[in-house]
N, C-alpha and C. Protein backbone atom coordinates (compact mmCIF):
# COMPACT_ATOMS: atom_id res chain seq x y z
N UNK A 1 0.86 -1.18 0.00
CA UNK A 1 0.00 0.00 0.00
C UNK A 1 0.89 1.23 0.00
N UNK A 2 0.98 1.85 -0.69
CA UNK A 2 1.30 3.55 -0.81
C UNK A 2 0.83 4.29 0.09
N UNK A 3 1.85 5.17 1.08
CA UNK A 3 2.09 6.04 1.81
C UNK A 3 2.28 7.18 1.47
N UNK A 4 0.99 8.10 1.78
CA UNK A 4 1.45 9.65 0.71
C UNK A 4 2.87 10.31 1.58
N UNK A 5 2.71 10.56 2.84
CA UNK A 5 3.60 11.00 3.46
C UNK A 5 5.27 10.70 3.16
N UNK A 6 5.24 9.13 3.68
CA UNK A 6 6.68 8.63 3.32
C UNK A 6 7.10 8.54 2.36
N UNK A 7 6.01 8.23 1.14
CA UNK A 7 6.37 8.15 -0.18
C UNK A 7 7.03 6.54 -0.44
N UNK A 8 6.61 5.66 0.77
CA UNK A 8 6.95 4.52 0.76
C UNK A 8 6.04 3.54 0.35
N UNK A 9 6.39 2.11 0.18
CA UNK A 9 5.25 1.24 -0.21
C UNK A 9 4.85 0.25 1.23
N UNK A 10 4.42 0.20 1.32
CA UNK A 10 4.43 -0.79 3.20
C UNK A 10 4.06 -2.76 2.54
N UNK A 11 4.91 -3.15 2.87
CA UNK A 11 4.40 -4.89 2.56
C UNK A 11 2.82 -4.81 3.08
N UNK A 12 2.23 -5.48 2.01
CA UNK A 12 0.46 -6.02 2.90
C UNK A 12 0.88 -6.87 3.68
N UNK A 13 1.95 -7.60 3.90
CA UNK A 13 1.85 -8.79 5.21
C UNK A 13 1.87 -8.15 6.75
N UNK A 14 1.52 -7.04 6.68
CA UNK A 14 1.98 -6.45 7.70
C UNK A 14 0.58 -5.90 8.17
N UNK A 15 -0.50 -6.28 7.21
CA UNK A 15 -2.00 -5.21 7.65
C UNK A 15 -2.79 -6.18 7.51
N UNK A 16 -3.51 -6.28 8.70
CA UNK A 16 -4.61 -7.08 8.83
C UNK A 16 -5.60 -7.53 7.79
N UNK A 17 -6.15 -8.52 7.76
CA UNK A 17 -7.05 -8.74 6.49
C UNK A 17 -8.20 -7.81 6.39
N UNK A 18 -8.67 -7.28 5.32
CA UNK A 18 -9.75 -6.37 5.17
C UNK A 18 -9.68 -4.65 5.98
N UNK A 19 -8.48 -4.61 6.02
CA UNK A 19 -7.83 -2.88 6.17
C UNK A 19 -7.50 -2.34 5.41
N UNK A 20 -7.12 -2.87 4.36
CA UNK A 20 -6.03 -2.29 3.29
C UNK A 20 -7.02 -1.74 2.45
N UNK A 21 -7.75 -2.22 2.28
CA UNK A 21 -9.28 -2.18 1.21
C UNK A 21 -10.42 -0.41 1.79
N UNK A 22 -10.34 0.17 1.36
CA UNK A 22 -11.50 1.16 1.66
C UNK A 22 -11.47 1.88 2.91
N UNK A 23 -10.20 2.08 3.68
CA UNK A 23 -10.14 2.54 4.89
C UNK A 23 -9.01 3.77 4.38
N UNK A 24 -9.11 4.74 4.62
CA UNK A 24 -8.20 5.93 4.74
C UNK A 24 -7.54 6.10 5.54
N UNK A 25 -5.95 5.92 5.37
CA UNK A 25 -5.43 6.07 6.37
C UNK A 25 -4.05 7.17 6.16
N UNK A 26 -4.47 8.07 5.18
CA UNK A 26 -3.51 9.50 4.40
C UNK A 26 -3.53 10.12 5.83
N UNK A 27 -2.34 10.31 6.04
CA UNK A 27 -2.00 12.04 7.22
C UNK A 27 -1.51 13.19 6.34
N UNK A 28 -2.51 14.51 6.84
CA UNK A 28 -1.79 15.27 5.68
C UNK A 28 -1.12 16.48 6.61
N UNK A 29 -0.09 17.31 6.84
CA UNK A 29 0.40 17.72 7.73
C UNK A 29 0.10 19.35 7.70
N UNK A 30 -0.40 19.39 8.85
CA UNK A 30 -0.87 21.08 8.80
C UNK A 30 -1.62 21.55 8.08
N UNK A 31 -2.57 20.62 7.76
CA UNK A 31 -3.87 20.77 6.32
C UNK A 31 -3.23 21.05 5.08
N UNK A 32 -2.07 20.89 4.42
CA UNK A 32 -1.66 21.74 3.37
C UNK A 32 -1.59 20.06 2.25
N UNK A 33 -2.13 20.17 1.14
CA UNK A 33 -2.65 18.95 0.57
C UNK A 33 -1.77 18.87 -0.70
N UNK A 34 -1.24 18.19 -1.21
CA UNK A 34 -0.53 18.09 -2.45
C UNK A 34 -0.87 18.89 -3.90
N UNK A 35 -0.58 19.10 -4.81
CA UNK A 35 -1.12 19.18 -5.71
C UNK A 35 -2.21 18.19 -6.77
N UNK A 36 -1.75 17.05 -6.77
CA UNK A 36 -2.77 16.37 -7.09
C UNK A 36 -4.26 15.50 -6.52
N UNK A 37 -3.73 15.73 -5.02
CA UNK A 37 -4.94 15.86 -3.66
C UNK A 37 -5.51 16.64 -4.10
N UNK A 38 -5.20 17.81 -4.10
CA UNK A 38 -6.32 19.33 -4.40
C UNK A 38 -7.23 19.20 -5.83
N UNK A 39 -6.51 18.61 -6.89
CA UNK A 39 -7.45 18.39 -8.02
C UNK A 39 -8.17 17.10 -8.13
N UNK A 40 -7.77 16.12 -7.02
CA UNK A 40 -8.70 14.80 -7.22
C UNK A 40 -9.80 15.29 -6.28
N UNK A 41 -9.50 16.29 -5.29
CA UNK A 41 -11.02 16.42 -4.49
C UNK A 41 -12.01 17.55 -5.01
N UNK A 42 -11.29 18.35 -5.91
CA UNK A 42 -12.28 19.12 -6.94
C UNK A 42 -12.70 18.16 -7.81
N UNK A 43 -12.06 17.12 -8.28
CA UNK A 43 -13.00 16.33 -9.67
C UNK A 43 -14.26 15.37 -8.53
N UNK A 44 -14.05 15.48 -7.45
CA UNK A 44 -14.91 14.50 -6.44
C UNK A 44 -15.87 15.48 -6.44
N UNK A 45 -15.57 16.80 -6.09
CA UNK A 45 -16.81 17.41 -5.38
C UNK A 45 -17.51 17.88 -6.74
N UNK A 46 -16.87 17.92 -7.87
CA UNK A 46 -17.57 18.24 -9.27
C UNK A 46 -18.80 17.51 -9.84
N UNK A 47 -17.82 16.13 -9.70
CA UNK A 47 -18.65 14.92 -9.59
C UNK A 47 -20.14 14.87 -9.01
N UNK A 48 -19.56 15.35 -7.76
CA UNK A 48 -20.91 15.05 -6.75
C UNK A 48 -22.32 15.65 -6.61
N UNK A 49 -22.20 16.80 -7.88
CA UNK A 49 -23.01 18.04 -7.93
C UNK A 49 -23.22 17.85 -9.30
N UNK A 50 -22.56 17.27 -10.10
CA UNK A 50 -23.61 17.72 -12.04
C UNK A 50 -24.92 16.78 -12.08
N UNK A 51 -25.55 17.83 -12.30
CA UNK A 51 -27.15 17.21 -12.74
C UNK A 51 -27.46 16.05 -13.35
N UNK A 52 -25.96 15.97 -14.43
CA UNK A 52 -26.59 15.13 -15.29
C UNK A 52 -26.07 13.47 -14.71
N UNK A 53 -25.22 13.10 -13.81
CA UNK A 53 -25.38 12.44 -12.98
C UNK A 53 -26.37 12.07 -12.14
N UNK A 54 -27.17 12.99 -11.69
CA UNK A 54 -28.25 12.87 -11.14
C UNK A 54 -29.79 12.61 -11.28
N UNK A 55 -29.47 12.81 -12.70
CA UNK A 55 -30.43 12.41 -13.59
C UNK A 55 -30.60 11.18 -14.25
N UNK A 56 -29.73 10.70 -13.99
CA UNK A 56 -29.22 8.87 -14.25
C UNK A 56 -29.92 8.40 -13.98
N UNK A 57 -29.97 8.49 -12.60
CA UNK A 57 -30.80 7.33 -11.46
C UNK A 57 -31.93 7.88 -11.97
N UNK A 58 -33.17 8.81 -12.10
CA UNK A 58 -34.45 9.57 -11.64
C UNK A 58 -34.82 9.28 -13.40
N UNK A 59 -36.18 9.31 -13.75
CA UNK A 59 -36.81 9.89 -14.62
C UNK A 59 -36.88 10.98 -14.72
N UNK A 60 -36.58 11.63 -16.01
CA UNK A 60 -36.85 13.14 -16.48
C UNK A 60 -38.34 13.67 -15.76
N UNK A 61 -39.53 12.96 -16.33
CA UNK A 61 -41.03 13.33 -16.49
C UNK A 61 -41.00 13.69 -14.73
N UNK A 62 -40.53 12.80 -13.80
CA UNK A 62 -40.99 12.95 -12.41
C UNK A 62 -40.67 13.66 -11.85
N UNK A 63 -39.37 14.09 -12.32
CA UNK A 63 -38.54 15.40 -11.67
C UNK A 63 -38.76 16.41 -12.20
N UNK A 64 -39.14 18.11 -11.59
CA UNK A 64 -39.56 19.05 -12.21
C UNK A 64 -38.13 19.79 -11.92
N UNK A 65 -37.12 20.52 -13.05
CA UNK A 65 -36.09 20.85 -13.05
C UNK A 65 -36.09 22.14 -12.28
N UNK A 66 -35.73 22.86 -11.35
CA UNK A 66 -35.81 23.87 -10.71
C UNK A 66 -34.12 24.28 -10.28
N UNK A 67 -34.10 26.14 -10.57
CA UNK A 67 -32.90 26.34 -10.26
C UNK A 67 -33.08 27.01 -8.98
N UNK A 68 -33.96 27.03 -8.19
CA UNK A 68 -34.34 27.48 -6.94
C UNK A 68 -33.26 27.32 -5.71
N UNK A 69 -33.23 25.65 -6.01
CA UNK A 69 -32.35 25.24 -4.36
C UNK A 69 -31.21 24.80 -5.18
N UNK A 70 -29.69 25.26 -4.98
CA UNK A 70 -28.69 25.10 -5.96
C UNK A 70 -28.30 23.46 -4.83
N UNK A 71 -27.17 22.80 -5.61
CA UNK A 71 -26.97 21.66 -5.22
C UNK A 71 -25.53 22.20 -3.65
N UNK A 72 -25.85 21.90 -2.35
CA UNK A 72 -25.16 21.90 -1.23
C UNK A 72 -23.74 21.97 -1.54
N UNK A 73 -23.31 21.26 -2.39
CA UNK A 73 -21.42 20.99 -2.78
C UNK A 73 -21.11 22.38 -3.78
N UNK A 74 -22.36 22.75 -4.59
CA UNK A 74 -21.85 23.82 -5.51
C UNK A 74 -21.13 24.63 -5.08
N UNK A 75 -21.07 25.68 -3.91
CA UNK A 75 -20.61 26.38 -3.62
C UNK A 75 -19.20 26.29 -2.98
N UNK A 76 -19.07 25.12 -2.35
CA UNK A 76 -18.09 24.21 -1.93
C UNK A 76 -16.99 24.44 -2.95
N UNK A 77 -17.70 23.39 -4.30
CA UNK A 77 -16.87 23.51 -5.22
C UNK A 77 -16.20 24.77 -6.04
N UNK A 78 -17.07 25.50 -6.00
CA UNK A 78 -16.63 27.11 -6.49
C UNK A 78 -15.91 27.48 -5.62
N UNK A 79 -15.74 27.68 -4.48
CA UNK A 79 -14.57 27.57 -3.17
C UNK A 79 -13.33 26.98 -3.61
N UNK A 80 -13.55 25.60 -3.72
CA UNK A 80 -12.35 24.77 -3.75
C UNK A 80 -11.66 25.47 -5.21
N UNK A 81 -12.30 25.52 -6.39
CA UNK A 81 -11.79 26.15 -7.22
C UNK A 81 -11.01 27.21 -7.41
N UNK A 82 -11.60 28.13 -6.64
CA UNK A 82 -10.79 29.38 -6.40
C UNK A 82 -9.94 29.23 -5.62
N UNK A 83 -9.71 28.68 -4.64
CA UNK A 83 -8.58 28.52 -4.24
C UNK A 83 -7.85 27.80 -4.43
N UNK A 84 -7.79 26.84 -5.37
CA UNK A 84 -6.48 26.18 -5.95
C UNK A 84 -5.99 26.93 -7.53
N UNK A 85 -6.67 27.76 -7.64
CA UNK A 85 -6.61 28.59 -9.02
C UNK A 85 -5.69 29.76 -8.26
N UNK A 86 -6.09 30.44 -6.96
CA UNK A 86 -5.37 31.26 -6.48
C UNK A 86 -3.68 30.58 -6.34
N UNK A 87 -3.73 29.76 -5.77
CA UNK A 87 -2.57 28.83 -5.53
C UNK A 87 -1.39 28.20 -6.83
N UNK A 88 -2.23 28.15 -7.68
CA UNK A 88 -1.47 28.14 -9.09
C UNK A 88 -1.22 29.27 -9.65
N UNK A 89 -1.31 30.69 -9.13
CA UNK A 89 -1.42 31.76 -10.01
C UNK A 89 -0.23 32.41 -9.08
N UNK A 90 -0.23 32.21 -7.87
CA UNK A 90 0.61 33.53 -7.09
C UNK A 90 2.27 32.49 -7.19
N UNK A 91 2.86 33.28 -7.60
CA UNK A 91 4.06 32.93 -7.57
C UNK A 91 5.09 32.76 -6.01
N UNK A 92 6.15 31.54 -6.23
CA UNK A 92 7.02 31.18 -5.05
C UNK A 92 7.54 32.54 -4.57
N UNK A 93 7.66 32.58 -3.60
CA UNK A 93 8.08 33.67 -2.89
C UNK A 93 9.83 33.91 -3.18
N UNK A 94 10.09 34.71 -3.70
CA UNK A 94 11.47 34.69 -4.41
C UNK A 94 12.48 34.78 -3.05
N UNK A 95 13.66 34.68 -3.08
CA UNK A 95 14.53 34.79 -2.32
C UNK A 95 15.89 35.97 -2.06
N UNK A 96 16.07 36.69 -1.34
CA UNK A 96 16.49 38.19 -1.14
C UNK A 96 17.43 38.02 -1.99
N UNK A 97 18.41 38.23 -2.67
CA UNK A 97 19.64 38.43 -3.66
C UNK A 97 20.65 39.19 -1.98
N UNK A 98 21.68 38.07 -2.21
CA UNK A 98 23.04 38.48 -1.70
C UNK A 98 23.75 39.61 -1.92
N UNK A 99 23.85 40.72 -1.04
CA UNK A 99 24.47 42.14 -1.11
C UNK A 99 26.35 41.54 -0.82
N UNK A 100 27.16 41.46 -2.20
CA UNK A 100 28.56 41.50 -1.46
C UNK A 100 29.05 42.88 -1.17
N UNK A 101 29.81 42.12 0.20
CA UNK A 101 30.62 43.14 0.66
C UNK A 101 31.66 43.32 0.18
N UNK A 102 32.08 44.61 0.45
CA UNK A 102 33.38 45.26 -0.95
C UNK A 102 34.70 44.40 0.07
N UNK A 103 35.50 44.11 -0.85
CA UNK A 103 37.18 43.54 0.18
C UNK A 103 37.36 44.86 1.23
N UNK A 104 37.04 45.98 1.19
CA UNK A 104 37.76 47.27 2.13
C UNK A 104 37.35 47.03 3.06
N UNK A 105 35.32 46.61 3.45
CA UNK A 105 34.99 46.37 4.51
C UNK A 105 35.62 45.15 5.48
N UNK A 106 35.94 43.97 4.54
CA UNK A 106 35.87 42.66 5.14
C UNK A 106 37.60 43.11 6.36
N UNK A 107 36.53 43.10 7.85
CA UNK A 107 38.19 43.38 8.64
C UNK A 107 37.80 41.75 9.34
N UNK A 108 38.74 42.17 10.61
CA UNK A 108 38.35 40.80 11.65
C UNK A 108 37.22 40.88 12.07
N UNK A 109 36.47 42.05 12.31
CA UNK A 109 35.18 42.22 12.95
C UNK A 109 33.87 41.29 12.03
N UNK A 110 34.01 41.55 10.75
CA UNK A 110 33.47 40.89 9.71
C UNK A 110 33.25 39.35 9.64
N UNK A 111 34.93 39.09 9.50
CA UNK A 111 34.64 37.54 9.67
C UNK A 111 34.50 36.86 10.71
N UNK A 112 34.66 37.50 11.70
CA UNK A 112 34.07 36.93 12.71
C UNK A 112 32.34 37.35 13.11
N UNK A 113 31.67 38.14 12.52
CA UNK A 113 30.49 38.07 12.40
C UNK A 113 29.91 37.08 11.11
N UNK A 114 31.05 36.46 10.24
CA UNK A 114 30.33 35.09 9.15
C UNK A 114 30.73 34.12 9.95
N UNK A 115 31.65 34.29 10.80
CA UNK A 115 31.67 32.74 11.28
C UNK A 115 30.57 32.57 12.66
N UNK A 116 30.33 33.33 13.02
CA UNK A 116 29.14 33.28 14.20
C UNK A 116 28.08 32.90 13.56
N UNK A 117 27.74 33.70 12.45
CA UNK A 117 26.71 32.86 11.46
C UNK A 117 26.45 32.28 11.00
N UNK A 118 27.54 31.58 10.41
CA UNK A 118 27.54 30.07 9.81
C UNK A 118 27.37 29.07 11.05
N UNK A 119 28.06 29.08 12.37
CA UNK A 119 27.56 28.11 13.18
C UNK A 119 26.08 28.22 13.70
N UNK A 120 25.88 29.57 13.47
CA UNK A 120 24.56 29.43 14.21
C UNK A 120 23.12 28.91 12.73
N UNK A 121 23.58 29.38 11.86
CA UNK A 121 22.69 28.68 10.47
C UNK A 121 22.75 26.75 10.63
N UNK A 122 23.96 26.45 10.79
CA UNK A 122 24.74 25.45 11.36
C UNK A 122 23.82 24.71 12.65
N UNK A 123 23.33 25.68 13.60
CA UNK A 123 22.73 25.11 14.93
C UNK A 123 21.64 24.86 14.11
N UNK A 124 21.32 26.05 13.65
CA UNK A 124 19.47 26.03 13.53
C UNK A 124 19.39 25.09 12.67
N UNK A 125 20.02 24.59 11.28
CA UNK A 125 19.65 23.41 10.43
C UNK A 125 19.78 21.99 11.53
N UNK A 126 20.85 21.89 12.34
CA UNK A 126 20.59 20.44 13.30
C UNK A 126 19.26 20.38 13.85
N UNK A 127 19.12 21.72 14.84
CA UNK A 127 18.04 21.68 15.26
C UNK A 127 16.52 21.50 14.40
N UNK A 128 16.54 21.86 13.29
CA UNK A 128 15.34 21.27 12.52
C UNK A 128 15.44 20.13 12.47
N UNK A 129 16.54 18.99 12.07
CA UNK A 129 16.08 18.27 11.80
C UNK A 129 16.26 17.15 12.80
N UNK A 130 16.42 17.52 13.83
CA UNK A 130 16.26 16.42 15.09
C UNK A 130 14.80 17.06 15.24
N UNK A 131 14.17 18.11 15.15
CA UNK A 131 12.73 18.41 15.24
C UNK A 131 12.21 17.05 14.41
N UNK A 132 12.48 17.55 12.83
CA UNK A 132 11.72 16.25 12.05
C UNK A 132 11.74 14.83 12.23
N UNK A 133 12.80 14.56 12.80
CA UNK A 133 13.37 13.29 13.67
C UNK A 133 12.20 13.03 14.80
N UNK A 134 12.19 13.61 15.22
CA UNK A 134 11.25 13.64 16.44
C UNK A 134 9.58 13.24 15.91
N UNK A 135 9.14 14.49 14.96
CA UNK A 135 7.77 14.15 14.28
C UNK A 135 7.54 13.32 13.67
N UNK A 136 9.30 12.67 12.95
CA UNK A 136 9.11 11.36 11.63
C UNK A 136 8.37 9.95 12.66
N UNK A 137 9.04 10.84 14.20
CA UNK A 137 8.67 9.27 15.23
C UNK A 137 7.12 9.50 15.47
N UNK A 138 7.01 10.58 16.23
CA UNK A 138 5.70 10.27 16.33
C UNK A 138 4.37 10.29 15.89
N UNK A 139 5.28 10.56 14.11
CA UNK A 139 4.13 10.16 13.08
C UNK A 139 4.00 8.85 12.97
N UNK A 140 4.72 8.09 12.99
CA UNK A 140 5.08 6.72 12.87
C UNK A 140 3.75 5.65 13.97
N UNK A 141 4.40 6.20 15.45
CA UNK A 141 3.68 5.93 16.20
C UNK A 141 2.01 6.20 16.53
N UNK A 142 2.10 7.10 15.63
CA UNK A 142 0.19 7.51 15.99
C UNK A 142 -0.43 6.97 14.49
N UNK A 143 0.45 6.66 13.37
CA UNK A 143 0.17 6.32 12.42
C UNK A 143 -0.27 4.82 12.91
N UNK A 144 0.35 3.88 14.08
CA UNK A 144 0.91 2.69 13.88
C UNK A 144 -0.61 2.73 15.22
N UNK A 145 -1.20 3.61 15.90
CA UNK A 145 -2.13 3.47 16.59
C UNK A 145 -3.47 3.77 16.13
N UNK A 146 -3.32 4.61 14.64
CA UNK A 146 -4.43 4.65 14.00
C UNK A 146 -4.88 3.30 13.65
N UNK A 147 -4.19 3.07 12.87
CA UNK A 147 -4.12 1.57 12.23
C UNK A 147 -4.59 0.36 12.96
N UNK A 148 -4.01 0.26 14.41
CA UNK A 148 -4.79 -0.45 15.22
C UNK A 148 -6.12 -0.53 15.98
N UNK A 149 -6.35 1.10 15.58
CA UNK A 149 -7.98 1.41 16.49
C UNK A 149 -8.51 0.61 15.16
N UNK A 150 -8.42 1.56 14.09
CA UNK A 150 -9.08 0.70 12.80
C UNK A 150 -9.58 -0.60 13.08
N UNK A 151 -8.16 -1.47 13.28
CA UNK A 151 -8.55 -2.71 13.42
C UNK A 151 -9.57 -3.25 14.83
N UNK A 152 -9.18 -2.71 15.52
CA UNK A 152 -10.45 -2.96 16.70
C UNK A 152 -11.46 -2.86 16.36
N UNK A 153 -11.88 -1.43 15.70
CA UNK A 153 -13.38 -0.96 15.49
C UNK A 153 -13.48 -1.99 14.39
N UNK A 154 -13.21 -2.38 13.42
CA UNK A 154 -12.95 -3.27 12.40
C UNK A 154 -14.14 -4.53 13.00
N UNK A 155 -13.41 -5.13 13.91
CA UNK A 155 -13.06 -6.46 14.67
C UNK A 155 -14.48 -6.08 15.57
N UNK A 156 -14.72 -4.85 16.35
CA UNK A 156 -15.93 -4.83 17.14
C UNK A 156 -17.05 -4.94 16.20
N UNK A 157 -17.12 -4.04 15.06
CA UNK A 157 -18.13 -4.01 14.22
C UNK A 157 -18.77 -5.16 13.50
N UNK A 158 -17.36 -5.85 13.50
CA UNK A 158 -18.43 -7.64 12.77
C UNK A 158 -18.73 -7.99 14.23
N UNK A 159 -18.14 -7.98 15.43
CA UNK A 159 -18.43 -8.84 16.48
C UNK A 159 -19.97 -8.36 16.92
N UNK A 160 -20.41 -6.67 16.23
CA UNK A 160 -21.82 -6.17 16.32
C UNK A 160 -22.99 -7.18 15.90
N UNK A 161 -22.37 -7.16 14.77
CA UNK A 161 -22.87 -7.93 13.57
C UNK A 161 -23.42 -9.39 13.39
N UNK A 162 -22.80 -9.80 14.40
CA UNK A 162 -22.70 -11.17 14.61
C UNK A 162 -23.86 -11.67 16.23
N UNK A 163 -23.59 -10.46 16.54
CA UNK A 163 -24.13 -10.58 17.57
C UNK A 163 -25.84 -10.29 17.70
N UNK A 164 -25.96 -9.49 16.71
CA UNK A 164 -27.26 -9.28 16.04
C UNK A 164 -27.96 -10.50 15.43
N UNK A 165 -26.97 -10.82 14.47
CA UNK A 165 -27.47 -11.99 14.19
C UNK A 165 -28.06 -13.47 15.00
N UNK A 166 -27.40 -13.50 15.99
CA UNK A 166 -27.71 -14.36 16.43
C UNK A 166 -28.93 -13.93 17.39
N UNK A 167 -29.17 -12.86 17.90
CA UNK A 167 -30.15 -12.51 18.60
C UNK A 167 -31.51 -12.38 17.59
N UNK A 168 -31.09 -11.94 16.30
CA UNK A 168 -32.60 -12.65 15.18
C UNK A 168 -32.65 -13.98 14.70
N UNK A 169 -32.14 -14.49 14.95
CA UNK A 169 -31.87 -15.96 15.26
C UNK A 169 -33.06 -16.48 16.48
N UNK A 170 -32.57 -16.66 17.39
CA UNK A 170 -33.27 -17.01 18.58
C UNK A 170 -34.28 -16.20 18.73
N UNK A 171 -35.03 -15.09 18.24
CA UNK A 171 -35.61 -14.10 18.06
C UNK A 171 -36.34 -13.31 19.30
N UNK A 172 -34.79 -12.84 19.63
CA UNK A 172 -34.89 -11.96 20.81
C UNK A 172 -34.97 -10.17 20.06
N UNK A 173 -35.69 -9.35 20.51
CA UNK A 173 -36.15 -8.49 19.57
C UNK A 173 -34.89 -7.16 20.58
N UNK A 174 -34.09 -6.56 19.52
CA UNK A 174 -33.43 -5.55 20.13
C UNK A 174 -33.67 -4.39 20.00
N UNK A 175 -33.74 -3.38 20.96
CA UNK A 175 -33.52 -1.95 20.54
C UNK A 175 -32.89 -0.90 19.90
């Protein structure tokens, strides 16, 4: 199974029978959604709103066509649109252009204000990424506890199921 996050493939021997199938289990981080996330849930919510889909199922004659009550997702979708149209239009945020300093300025005072900076650019890149180190874990771990509630609720829900059954069985009447 494909992992949007890791970008990894996970062995199925590793996921319970009947998980892998129809259960969502995408983390997307800080709500911010891929590019092709953003256009598969506009072709969903597009989907979910043209008439002429809806007209599939129904007879023409029974249904009286009215533009009165617009369809609940329309507006949604005009939403979602615009803002991934905004998002394709505004450009990456460019990056400041390097001012060099002339050789007259560069004294000791100088380079010893680049070398304070380079260690400290130096700190702050470690320190990110023992941050991401940290989140890669306890994405891992809440990923690895999603997965198991799944399977409980999974596992309770036939044990519902079953349990029903047998009570219309013996025909004990439930609430």
């Amino acid at each position: 199974m494909y992992h949007p996050v890791t970008h990894e493939r996970s062995s199925p021997a590793i996921m319970p029978v009947g998980l892998g199938d129809g259960m969502n289990t995408d983390v997307h981080m800080g709500g911010f959604y891929d590019a092709a996330t953003q256009q598969n849930a506009f072709k969903a919510m597009t989907q979910m709103w043209h008439m002429d889909q809806y007209q599939q199922n129904y007879p023409t004659s029974d249904v009286k066509m009215t533009t009165a009550f617009p369809h609940p997702f329309a507006n949604f979708a005009q939403q979602l649109s615009s803002i991934t149209q905004n998002m394709r239009e505004s450009p990456a945020p460019s990056k400041k252009k390097p001012n060099p300093v002339p050789a007259e300025m560069k004294d000791a005072a100088y380079y010893e204000r680049r070398k304070r900076n380079n260690e400290s650019a130096r700190r702050s890149r470690e320190a990110r990424r023992q941050k991401e180190d940290v989140n890669q874990g306890r994405l891992q771990i809440l990923e690895q506890e999603n997965f198991q509630l799944k399977a409980d609720l999974r596992r309770l829900m036939i044990e519902v199921e079953r349990l029903k059954y047998l009570a219309s069985v013996q025909g004990v009447q439930l609430q």
